[in-house]
N, C-alpha and C. Protein backbone atom coordinates (compact mmCIF):
# COMPACT_ATOMS: atom_id res chain seq x y z
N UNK A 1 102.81 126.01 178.27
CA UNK A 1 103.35 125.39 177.08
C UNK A 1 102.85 126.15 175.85
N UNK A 2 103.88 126.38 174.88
CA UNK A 2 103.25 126.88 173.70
C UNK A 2 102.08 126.59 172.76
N UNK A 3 101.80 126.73 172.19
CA UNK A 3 100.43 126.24 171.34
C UNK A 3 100.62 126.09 170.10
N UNK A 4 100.53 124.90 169.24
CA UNK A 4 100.79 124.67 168.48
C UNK A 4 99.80 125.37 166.96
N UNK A 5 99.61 126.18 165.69
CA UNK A 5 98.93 125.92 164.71
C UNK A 5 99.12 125.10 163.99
N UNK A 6 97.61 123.83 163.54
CA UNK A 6 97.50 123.37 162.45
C UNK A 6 97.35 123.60 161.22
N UNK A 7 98.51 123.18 160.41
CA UNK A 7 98.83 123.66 159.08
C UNK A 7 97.87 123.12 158.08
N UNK A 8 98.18 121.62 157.78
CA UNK A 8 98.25 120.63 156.96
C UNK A 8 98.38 119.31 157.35
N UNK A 9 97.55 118.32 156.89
CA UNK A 9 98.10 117.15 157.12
C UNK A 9 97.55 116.14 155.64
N UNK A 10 98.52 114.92 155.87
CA UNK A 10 97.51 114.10 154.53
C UNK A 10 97.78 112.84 155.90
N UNK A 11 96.80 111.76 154.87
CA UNK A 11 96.81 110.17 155.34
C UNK A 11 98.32 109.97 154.78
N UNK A 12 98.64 108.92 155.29
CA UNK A 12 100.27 107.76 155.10
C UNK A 12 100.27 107.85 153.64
N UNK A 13 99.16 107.45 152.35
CA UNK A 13 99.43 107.35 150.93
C UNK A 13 99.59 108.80 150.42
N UNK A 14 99.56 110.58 150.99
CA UNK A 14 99.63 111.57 151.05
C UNK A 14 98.26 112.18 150.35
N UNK A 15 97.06 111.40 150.66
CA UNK A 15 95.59 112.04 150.75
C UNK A 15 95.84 113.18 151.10
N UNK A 16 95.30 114.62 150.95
CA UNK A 16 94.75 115.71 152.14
C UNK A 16 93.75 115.12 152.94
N UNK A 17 94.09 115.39 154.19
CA UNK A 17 93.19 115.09 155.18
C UNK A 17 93.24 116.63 156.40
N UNK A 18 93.05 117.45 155.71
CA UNK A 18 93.40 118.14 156.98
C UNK A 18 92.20 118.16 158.13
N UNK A 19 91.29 118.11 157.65
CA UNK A 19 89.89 117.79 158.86
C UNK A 19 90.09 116.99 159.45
N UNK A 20 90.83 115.60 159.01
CA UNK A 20 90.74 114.41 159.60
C UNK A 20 91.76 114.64 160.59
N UNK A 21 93.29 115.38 160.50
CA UNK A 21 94.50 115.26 160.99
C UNK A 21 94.81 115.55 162.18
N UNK A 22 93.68 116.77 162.74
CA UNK A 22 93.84 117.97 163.44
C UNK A 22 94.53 116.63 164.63
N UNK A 23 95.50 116.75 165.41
CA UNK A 23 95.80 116.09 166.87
C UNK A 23 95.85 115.04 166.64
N UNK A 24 96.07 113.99 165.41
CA UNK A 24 95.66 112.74 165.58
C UNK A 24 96.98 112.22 164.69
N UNK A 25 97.12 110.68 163.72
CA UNK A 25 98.59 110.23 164.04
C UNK A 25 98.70 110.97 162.27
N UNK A 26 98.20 111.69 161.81
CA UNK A 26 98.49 111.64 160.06
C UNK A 26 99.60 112.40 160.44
N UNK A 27 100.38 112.14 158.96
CA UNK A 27 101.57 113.39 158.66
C UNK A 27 101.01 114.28 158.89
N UNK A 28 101.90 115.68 159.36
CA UNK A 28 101.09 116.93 159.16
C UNK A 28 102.31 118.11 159.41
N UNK A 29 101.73 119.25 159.35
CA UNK A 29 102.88 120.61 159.68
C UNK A 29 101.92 120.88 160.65
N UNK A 30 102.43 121.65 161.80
CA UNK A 30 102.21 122.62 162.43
C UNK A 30 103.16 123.79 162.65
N UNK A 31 102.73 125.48 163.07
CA UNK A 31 103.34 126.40 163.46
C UNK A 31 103.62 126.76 164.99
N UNK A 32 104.48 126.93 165.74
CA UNK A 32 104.80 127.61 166.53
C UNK A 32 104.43 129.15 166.87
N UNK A 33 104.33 129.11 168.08
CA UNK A 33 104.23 130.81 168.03
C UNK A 33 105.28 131.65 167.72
N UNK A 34 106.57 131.24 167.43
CA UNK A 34 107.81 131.82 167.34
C UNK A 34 107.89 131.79 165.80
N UNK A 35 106.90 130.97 164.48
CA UNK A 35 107.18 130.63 163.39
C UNK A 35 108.07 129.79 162.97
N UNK A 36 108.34 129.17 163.79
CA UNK A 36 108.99 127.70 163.13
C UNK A 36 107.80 126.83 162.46
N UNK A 37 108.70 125.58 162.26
CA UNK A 37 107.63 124.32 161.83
C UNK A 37 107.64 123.53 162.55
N UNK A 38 106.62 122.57 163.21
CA UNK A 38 107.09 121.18 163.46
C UNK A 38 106.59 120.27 162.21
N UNK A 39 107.32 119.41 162.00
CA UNK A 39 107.19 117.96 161.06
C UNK A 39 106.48 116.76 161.68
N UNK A 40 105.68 116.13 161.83
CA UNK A 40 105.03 115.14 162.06
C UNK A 40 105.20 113.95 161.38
N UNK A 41 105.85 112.95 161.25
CA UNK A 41 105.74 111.88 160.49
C UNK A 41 106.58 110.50 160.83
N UNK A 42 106.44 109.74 160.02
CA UNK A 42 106.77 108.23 160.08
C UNK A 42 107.88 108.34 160.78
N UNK A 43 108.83 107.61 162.16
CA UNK A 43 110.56 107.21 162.16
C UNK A 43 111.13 106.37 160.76
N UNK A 44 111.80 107.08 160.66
CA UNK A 44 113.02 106.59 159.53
C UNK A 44 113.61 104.91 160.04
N UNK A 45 113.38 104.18 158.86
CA UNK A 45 114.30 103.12 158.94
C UNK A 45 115.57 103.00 159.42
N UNK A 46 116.46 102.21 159.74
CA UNK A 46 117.43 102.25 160.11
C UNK A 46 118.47 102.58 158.61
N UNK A 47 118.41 101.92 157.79
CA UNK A 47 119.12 102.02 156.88
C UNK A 47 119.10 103.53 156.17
N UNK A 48 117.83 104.38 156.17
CA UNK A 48 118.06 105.57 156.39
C UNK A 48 118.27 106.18 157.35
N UNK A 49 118.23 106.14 158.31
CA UNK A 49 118.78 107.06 159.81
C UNK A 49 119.95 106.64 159.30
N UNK A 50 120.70 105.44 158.95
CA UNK A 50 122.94 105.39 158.92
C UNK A 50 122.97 106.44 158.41
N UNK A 51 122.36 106.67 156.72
CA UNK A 51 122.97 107.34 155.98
C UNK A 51 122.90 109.10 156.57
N UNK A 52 122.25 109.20 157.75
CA UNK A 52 122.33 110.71 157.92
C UNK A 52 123.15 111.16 158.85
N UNK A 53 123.63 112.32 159.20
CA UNK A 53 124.68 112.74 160.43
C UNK A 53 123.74 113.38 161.28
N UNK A 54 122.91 113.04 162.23
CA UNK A 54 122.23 113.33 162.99
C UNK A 54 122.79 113.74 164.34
N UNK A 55 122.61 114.89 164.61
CA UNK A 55 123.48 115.04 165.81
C UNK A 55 122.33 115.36 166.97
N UNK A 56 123.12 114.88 168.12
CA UNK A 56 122.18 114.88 169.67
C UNK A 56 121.54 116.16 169.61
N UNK A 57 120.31 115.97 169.59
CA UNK A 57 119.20 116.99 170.19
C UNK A 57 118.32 116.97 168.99
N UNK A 58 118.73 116.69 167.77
CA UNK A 58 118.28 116.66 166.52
C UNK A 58 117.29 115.72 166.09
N UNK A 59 116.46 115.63 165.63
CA UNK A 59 115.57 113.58 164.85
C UNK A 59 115.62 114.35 163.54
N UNK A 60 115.30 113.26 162.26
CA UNK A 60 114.25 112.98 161.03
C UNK A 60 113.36 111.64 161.29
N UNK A 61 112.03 112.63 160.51
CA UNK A 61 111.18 111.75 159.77
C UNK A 61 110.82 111.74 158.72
N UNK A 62 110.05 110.89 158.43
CA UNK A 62 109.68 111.16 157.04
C UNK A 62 107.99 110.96 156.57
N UNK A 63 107.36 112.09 155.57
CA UNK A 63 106.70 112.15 155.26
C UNK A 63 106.22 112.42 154.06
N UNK A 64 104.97 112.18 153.05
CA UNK A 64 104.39 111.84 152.17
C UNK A 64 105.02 113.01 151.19
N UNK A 65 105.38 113.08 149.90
CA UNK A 65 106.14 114.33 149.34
C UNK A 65 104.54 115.26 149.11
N UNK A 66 103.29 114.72 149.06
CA UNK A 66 101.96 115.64 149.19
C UNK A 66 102.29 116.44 150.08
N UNK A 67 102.20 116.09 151.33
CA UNK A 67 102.65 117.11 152.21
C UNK A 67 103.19 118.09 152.44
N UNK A 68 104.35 118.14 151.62
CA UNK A 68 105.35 119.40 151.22
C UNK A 68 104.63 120.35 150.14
N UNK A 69 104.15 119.64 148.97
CA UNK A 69 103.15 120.27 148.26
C UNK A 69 102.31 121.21 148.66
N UNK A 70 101.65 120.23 149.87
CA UNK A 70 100.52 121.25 150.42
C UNK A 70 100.65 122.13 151.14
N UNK A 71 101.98 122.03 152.05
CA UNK A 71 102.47 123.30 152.92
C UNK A 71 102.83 124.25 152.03
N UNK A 72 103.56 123.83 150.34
CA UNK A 72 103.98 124.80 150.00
C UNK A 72 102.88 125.61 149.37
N UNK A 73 101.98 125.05 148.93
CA UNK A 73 100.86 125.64 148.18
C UNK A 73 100.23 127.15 149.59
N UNK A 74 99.73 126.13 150.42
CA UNK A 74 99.62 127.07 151.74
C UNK A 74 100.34 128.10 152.14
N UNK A 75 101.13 128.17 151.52
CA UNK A 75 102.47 129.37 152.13
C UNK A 75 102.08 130.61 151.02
N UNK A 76 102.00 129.88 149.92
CA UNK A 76 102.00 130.69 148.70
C UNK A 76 100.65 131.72 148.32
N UNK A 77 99.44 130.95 149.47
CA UNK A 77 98.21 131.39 149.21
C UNK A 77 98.04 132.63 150.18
């Protein structure tokens, strides 16, 4: 199985937590060995899952807008 890198993560209110995150339930990014992303976070309500066209093989979740911050900051560094 591939191996995942830990990116980033925050707590649910979008704390940084990345010490805390490593494998455990916080939002977070990880990398692939191929350089993708995976997304880690909350299932979407129903009333947001209607509004999306989600097609088979596909999910969303959703996570803290810190999070994006911090991946992007991370990218940039």
């Amino acid at each position: 199985m591939a191996r995942l890198r830990f990116i980033v993560g925050t707590d649910h209110q979008g704390n940084p937590r990345d010490h805390e995150c490593r494998g455990k339930t916080c939002p977070s990014v990880y990398e692939t060995e191929g350089g993708d992303y995976i997304v880690q976070g909350a299932l979407l309500a129903s009333g947001h899952r209607a509004e999306l066209a989600i097609p088979a093989g596909e999910d969303a979740v959703r996570v803290p807008g810190a999070l994006l911050k911090q991946l992007a900051a991370r990218i940039r560094a």
